[in-house]
Protein backbone atom coordinates (compact mmCIF):
# COMPACT_ATOMS: atom_id res chain seq x y z
CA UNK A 1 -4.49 -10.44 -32.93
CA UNK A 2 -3.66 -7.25 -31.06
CA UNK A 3 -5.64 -5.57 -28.55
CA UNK A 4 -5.85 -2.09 -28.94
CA UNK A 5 -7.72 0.81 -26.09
CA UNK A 6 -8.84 3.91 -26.14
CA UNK A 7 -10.07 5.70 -23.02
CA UNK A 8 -12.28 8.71 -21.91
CA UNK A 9 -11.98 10.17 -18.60
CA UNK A 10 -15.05 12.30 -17.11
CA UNK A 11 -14.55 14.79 -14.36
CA UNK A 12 -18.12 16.56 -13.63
CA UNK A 13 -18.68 18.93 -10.84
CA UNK A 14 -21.48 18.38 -8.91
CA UNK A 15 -21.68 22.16 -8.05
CA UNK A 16 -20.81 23.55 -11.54
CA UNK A 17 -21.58 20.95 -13.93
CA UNK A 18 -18.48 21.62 -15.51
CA UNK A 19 -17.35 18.25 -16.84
CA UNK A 20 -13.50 18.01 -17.43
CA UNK A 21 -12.46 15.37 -20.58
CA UNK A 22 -9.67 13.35 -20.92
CA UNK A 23 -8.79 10.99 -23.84
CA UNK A 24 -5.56 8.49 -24.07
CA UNK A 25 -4.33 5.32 -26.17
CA UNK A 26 -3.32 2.49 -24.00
CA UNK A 27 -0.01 -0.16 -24.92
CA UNK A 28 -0.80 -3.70 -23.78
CA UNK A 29 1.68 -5.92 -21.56
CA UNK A 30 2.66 -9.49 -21.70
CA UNK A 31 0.63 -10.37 -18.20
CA UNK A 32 -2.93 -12.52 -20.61
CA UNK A 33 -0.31 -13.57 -22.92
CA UNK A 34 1.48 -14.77 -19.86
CA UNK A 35 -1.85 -16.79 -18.32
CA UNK A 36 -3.04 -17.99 -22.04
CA UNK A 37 0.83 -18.76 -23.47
CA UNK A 38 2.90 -20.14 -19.97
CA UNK A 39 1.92 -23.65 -18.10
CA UNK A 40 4.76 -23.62 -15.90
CA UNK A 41 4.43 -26.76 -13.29
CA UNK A 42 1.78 -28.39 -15.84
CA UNK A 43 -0.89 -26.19 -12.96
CA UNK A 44 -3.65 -26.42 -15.56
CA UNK A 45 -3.38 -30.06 -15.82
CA UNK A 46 -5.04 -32.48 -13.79
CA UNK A 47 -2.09 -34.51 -12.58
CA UNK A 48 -3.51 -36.37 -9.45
CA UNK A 49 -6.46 -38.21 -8.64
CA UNK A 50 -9.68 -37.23 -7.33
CA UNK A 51 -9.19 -34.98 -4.84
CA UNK A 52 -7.44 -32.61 -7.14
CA UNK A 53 -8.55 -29.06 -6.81
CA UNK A 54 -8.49 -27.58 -10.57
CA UNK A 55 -9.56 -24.14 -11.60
CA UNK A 56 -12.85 -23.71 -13.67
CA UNK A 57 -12.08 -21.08 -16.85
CA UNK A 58 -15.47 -20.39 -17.84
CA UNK A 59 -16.92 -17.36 -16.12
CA UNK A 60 -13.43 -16.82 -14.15
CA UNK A 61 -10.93 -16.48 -16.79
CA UNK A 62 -12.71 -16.46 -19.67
CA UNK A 63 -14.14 -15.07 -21.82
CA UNK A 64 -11.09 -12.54 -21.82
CA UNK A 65 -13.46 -9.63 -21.10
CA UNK A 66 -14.62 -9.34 -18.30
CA UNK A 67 -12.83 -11.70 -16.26
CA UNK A 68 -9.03 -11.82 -17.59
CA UNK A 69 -9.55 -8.50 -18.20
CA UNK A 70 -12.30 -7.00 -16.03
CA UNK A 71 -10.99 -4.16 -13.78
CA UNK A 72 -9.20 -1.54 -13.51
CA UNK A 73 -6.74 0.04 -11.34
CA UNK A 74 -5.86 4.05 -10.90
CA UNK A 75 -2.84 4.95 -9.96
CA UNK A 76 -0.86 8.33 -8.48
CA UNK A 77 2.51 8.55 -10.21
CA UNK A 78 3.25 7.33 -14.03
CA UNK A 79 4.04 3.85 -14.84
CA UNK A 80 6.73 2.49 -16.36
CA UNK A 81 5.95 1.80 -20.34
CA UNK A 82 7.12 -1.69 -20.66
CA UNK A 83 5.31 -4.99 -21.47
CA UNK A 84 7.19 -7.09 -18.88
CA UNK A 85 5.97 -4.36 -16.16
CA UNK A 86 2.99 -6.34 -14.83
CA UNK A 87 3.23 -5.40 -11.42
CA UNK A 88 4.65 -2.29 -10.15
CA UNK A 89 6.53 -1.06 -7.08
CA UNK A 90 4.67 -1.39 -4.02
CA UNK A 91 5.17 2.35 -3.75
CA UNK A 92 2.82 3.03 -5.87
CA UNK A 93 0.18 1.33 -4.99
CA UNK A 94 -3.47 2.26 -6.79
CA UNK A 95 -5.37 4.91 -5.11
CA UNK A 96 -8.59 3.87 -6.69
CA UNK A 97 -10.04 1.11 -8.81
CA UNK A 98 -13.47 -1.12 -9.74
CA UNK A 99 -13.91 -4.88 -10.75
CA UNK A 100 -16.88 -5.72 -13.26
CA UNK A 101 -19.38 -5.46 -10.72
CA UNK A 102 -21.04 -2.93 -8.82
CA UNK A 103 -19.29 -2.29 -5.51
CA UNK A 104 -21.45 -3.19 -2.59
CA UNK A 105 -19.06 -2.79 0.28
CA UNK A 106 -17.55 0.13 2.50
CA UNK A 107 -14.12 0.76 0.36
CA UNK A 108 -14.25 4.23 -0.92
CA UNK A 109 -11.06 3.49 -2.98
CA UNK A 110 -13.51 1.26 -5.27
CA UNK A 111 -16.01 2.05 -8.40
CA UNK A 112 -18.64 0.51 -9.84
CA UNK A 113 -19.18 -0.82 -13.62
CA UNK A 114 -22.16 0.37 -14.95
CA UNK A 115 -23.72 -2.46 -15.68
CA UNK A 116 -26.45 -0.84 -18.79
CA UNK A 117 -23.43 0.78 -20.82
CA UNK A 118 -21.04 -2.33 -20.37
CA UNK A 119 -20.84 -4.72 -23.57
CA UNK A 120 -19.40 -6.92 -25.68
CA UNK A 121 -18.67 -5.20 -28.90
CA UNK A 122 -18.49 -7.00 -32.44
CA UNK A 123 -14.62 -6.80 -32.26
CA UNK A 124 -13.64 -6.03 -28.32
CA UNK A 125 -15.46 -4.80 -25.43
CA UNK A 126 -16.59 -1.67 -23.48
CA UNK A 127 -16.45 -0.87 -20.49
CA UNK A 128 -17.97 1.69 -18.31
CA UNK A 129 -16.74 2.54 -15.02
CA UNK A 130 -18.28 4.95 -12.57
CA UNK A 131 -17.43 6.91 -9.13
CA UNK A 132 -19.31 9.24 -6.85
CA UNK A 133 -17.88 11.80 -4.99
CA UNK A 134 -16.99 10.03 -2.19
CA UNK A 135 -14.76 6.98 -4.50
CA UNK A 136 -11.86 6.95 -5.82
CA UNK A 137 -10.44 10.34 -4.70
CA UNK A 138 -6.94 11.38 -5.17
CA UNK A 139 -4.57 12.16 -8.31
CA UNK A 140 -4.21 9.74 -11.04
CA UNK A 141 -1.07 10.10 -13.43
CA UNK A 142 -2.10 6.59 -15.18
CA UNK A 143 -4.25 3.77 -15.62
CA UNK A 144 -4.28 0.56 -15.96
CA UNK A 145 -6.97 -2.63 -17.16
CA UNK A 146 -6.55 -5.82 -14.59
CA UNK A 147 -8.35 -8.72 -14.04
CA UNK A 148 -11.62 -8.19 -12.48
CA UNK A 149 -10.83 -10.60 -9.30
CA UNK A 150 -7.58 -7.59 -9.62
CA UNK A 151 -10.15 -4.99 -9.42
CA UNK A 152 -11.78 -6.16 -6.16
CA UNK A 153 -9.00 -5.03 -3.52
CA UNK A 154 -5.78 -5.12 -5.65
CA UNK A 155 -3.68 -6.74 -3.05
CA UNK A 156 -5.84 -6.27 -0.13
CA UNK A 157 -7.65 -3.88 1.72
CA UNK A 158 -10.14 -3.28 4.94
CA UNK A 159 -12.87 -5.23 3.90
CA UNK A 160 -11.14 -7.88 1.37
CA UNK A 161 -7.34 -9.43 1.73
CA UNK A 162 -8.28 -12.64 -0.59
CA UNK A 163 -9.52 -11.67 -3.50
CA UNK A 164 -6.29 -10.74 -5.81
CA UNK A 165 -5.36 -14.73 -5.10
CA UNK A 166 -6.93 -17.12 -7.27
CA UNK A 167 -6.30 -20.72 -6.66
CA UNK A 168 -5.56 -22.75 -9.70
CA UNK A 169 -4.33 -26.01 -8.63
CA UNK A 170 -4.02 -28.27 -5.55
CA UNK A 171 -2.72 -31.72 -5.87
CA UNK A 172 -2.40 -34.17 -3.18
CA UNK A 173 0.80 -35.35 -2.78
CA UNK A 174 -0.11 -38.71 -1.38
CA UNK A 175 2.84 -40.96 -2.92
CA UNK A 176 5.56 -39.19 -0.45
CA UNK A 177 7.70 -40.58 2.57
CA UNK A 178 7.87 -38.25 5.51
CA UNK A 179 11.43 -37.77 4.51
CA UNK A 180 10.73 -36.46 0.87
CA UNK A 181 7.89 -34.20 2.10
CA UNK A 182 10.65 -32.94 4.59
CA UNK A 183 12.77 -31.70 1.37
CA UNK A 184 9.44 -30.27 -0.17
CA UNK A 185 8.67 -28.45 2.88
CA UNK A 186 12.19 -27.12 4.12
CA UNK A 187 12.62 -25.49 0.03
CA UNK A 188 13.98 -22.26 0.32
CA UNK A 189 14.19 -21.32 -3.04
CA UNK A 190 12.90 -22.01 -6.80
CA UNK A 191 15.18 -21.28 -10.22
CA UNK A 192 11.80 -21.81 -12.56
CA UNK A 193 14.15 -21.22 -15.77
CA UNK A 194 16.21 -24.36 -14.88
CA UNK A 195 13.69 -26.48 -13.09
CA UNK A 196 15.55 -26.88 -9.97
CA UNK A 197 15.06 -26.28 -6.58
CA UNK A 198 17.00 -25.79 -3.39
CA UNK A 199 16.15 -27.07 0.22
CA UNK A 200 17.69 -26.71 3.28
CA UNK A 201 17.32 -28.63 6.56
CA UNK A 202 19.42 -28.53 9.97
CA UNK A 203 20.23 -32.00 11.26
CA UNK A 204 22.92 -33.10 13.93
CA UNK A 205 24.46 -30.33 13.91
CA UNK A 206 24.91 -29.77 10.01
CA UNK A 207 23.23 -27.79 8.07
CA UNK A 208 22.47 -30.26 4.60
CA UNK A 209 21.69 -28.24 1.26
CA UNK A 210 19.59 -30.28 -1.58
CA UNK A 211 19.05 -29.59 -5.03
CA UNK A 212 16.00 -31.28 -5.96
CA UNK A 213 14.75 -31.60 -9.84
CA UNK A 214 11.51 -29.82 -9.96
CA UNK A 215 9.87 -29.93 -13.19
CA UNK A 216 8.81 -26.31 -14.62
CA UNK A 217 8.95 -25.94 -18.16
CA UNK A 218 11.19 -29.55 -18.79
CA UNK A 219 9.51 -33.40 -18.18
CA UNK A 220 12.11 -36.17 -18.40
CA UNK A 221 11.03 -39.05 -20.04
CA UNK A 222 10.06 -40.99 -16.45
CA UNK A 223 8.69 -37.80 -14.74
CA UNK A 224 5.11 -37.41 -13.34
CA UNK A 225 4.09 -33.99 -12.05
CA UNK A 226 2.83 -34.86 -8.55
CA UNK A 227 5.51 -36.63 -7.47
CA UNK A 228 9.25 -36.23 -8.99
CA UNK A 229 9.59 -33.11 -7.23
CA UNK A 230 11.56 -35.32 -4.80
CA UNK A 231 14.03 -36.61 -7.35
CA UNK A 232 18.16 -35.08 -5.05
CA UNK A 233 20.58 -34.19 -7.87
CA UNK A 234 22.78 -32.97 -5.58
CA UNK A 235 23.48 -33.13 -1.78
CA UNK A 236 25.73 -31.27 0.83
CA UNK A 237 26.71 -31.51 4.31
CA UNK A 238 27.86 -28.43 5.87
CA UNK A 239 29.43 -28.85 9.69
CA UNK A 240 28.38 -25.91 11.91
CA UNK A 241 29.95 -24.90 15.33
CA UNK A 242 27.92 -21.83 16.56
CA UNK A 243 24.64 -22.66 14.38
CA UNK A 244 22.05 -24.58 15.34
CA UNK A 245 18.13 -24.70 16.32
CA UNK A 246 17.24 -25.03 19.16
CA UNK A 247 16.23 -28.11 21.13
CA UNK A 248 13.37 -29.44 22.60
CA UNK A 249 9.89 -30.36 21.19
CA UNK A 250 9.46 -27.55 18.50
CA UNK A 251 13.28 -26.54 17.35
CA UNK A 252 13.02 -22.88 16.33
CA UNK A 253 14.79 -21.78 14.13
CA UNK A 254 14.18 -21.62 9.76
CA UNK A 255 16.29 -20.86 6.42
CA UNK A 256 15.34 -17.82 3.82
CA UNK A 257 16.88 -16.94 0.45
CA UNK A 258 18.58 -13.28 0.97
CA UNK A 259 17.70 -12.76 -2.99
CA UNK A 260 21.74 -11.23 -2.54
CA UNK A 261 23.64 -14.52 -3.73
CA UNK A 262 23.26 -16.21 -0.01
CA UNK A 263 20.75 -18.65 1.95
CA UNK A 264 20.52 -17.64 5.70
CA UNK A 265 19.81 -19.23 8.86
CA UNK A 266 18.27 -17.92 12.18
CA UNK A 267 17.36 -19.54 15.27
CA UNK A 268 16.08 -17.91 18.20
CA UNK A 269 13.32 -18.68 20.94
CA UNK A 270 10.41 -16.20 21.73
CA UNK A 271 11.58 -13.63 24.50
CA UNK A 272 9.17 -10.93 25.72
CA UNK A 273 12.08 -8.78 27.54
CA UNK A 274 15.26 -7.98 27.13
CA UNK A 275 17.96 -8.28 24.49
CA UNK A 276 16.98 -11.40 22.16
CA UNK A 277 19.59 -13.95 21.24
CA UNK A 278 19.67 -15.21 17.86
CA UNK A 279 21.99 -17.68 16.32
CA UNK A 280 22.86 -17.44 12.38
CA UNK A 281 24.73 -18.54 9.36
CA UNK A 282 25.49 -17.03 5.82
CA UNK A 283 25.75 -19.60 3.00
CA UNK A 284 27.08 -19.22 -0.20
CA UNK A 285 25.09 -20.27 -3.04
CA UNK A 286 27.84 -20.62 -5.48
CA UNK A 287 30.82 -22.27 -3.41
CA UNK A 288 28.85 -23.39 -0.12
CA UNK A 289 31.29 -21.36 2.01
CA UNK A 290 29.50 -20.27 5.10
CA UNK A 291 30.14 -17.81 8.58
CA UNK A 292 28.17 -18.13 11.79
CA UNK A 293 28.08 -16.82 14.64
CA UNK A 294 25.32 -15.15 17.36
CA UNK A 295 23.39 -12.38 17.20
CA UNK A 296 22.93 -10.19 20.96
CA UNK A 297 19.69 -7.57 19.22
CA UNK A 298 19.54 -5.08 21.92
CA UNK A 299 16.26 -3.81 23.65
CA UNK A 300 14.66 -6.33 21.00
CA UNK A 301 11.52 -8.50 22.17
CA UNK A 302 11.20 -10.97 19.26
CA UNK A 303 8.64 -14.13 18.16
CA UNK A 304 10.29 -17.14 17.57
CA UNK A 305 11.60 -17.05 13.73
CA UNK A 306 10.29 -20.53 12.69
CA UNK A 307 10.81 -24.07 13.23
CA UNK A 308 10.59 -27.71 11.69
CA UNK A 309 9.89 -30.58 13.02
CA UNK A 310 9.10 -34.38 11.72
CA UNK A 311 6.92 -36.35 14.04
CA UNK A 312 3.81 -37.66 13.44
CA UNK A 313 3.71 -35.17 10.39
CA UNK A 314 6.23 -33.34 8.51
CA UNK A 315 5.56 -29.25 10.20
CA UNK A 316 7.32 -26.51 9.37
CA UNK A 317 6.32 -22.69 10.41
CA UNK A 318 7.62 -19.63 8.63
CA UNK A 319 7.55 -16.16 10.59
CA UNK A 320 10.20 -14.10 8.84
CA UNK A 321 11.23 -12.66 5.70
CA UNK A 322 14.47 -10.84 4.47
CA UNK A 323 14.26 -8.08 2.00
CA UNK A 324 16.70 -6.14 0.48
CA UNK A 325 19.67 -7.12 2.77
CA UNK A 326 17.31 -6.78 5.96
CA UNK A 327 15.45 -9.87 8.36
CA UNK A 328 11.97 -9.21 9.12
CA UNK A 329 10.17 -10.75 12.24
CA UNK A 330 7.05 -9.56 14.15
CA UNK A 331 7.95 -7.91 17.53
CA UNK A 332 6.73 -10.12 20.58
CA UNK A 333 4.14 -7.63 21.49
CA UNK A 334 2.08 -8.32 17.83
CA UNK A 335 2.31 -4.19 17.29
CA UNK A 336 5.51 -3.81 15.28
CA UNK A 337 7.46 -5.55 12.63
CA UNK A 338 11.49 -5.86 13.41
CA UNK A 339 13.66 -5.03 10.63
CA UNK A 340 17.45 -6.06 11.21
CA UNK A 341 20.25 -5.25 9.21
CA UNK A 342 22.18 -8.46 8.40
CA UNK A 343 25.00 -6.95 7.56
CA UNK A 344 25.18 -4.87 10.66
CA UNK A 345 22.90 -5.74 13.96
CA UNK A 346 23.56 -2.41 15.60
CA UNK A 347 21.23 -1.13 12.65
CA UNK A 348 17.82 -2.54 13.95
CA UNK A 349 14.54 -0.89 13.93
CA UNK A 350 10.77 -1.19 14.95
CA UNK A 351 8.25 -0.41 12.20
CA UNK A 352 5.33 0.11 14.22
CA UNK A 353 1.92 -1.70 12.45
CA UNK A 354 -0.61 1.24 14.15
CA UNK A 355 -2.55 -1.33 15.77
CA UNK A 356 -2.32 -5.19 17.28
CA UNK A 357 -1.58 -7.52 14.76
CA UNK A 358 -4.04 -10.86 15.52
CA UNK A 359 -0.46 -12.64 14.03
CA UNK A 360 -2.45 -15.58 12.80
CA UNK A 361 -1.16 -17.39 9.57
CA UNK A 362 -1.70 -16.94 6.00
CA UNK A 363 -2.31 -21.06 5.78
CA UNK A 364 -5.08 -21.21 7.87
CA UNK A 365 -5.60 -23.89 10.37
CA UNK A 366 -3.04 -25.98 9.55
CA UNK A 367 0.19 -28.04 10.65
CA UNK A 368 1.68 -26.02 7.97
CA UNK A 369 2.16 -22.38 9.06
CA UNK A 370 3.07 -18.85 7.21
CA UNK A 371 3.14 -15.92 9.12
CA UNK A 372 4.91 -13.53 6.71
CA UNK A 373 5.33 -13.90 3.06
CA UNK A 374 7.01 -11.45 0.28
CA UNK A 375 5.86 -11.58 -3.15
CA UNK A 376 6.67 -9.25 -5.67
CA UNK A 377 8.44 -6.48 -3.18
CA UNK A 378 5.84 -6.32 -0.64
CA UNK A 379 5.81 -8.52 2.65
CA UNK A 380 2.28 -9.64 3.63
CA UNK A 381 1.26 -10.80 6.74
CA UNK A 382 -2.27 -11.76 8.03
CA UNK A 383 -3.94 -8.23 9.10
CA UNK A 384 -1.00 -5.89 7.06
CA UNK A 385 1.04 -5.10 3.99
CA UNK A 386 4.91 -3.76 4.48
CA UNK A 387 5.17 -1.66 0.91
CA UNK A 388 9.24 -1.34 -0.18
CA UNK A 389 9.48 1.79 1.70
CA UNK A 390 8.26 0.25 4.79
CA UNK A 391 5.10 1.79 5.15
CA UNK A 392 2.61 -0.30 6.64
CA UNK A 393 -1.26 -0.97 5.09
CA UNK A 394 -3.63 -2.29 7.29
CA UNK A 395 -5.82 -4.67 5.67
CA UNK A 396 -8.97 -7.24 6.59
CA UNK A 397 -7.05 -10.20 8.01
CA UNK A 398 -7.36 -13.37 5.47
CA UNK A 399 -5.77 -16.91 4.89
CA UNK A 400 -4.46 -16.31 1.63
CA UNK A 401 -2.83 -19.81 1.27
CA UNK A 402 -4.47 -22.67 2.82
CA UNK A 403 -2.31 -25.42 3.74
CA UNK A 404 1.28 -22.95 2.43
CA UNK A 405 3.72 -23.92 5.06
CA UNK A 406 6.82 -22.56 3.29
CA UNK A 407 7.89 -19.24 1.39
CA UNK A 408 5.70 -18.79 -1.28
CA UNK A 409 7.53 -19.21 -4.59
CA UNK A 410 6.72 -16.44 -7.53
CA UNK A 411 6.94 -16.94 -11.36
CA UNK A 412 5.22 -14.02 -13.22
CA UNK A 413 2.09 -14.83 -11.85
CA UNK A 414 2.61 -17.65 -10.67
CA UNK A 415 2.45 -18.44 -6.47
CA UNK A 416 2.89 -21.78 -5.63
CA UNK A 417 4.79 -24.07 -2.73
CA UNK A 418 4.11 -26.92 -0.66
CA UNK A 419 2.38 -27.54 2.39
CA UNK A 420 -0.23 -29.47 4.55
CA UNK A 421 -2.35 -30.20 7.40
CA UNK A 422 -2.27 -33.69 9.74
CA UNK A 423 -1.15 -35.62 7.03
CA UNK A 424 -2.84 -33.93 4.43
CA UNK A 425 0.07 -32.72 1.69
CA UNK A 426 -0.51 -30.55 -1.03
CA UNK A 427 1.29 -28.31 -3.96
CA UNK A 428 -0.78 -25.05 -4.54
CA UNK A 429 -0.69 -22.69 -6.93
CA UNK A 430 -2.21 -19.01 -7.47
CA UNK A 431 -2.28 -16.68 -9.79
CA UNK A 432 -1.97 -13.33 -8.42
CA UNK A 433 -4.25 -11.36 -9.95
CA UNK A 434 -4.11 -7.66 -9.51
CA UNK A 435 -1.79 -7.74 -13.14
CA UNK A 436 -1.24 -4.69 -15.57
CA UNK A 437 -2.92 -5.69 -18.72
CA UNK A 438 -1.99 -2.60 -19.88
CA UNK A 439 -0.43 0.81 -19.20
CA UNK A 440 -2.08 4.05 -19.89
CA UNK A 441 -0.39 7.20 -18.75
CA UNK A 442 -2.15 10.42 -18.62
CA UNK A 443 -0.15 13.36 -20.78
CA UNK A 444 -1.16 15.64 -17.14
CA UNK A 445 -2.22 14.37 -14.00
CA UNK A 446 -5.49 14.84 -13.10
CA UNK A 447 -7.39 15.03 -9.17
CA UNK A 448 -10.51 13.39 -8.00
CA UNK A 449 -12.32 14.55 -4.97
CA UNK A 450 -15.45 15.02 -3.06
CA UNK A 451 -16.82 17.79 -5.46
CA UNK A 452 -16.51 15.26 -8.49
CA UNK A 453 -17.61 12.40 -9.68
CA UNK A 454 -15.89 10.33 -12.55
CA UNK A 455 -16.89 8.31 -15.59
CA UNK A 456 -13.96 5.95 -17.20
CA UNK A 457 -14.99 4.52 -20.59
CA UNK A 458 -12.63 2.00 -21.77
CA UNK A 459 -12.96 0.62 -25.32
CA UNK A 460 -10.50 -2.21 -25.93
CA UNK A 461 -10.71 -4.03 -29.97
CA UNK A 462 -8.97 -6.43 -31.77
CA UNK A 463 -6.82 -5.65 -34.40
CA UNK A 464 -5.54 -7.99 -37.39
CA UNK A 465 -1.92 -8.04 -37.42
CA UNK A 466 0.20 -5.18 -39.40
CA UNK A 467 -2.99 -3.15 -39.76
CA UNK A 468 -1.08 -0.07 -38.67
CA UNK A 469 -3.35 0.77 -35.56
């Protein structure tokens, strides 16, 4: 079948009564043929035993409308027309949008479905989506269906960070040694397509690089999905002179994938004045080649950039992310973000937040902790967003990822890594919702604002194939 929309935009002035019409024809993405066609990880299987934590369909996912596709999302430039574009640049990021509810809360960026005009249709569905005055202002250059848990707060917001996450599996990993869950947890990158995955741990001095079979789209003919994750295919032992974490209890210090070819290193202890000292290596991926050296960041107060540990449990905490050839680590103060060139220190900067960050983790109360994650190209922390141009979003601060104590991991969709709490291990994965299932840009631009209020009705059918439409 293909899904076909149409769509009617309403404008009426509250002081004229003019009302302003605007029809457009939708193209649909891959993003429900992603969700209904991909199982990557087996994560809507039941793999483990009872205290597996599966996703329900029914009344979440399906029926397709309106829960796969339930929202909508408005947004202030044009969007690229292609069917892999399910998630755009954090740049433009909606200005307004609704779920299939009625909003009840204080965000004036959200609508309401009407709940009386909204049906199922013989062949489709229609939906009706309303704004007063006071919602949804701004231009909009293009529209977009989503999900309706997408529709809620998109990625996040002031009164809603969790919403756009849906859990879909958790399986206790329960079979593990402490040294197994130590590769799990010190993974610092994923290659879905070839079902392999790379950890990195410092130990006596040496920095040792694993790749580990993790089963995505391949099973071999002995491999279970809760616990062959830990199979080593390959393991290296790279000798470091300047690099290391540091000692005592908690060693600081934590590896990141640069997305640029190389796996990186820091190390570094909290410091609340002064320059900050931070050690660091730059691995290649292909050869295993490395430089190290140390870092002097001047008038820099940092928080410590991670650490792991094995003692009674396997811990590891994750506080910084690199983006687009730059580290990024919360100041020591909690009111600024750090970004530092790793290509050249001198280049350092302080993107101040606009407020005091509480800094807590995205894992919740946990031995695992996340402080700072990027998916997509947007780095989210507990109480903020950091968009790609490095504007900051301050949202409701939420636990996105119980129990996450790694980067999280991104397929399409698809969030997922390892993590745990007092001996409690787990592999989660979400699916992040706020998807384009579809792309609808406007032939002109239109504005919303406080003299207005706006009516979207959204007809989406089923077609037979080669019927033309």
């Amino acid at each position: 079948m293909v899904l076909h929309g149409e769509m009617v935009i309403e404008l009426a002035d509250e002081d004229t009564g003019t009302v302003e019409t605007i029809r457009e024809e939708n193209m649909v993405t891959n993003a429900v043929n992603h969700l209904l066609g991909l199982n990557p990880m087996g994560v809507f299987y039941k793999v483990s035993g009872e205290y597996d934590d599966m996703l329900l369909w029914n009344d979440v996912l399906l029926p397709i409308c309106p829960n796969m596709i339930g929202g909508i999302l408005l947004y202030g430039t044009a969007l690229t027309e292609d069917a892999d574009n399910i998630y755009p640049s954090s740049a433009n990021l909606p200005v307004a949008y609704a779920s299939n509810d009625v909003n009840a809360t204080a965000d004036t960026a959200r609508g309401s479905l009407n709940l009386t005009e909204s049906k199922a249709l013989e062949d489709g569905y229609k939906f009706v989506w309303e704004f007063t005055p006071s919602q949804g202002n701004g231009t909009i250059a293009a529209v977009a269906l989503t999900s309706a848990l997408g529709g809620k707060a998109v990625f996040g917001n002031g009164v809603d960070s969790s919403s756009g996450y849906l859990k879909v599996r958790e399986t206790r990993l329960e079979t593990q040694s402490d040294d197994e869950l130590a590769l799990l947890y010190s993974a610092v990158e994923v290659d879905f397509e070839n079902n392999v995955m790379y950890s990195l741990r410092f130990v006596d001095s040496s920095v040792i690089v694993s790749k580990l079979r993790f089963p995505v789209f391949s099973l071999g003919l002995n491999d279970r999905l809760d616990d062959t994750v830990c199979t080593v295919l390959e393991q290296d032992t790279l000798h470091c002179s300047t690099f290391s974490f540091t000692t005592g209890y908690t060693p600081y210090g934590d590896f990141l994938d640069g997305h640029d070819g190389y796996w990186y290193g820091f190390s570094n202890s909290a410091n609340s004045s002064g320059d900050a000292v931070m050690k660091w290596i730059k691995i290649n991926k292909g050869d295993l080649t490395f430089t190290e050296g140390t870092w002097t960041l001047a008038n820099a107060h940092l928080q410590a950039i991670g650490s792991f540990k094995i003692d009674t449990y396997v811990n590891r905490a994750v506080r910084g992310v690199v983006r687009n050839g730059y580290l990024y680590l919360m100041g020591y103060e909690k009111t600024g973000v750090y970004k530092i060139n790793l290509g050249n220190v001198t280049d350092i900067t302080l993107i101040p937040l606009g407020f005091e960050s509480a800094y807590r983790t995205l894992s919740g109360a946990s031995t695992s902790q996340t402080y700072m994650v990027m998916v997509n190209d947007f780095i989210i922390g507990y109480d903020f967003l950091i968009k790609a141009d490095d504007a900051v979003v301050q949202l409701a601060g939420a636990s996105r990822f119980p129990y996450i104590g790694m980067p999280i991991f991104q397929y399409k969709e698809f969030l997922t890594g390892f993590g745990g709490n007092y001996g409690t291990d787990c592999h989660t994965t979400w699916l992040l919702m706020p998807y384009l299932a579809s792309i609808n840009n406007l032939s002109q631009a239109i504005v919303k604002n406080v003299d207005k209020t706006m009516k979207i009705t959204y007809t989406l059918t089923e077609q037979e194939e080669g019927s033309g439409v």
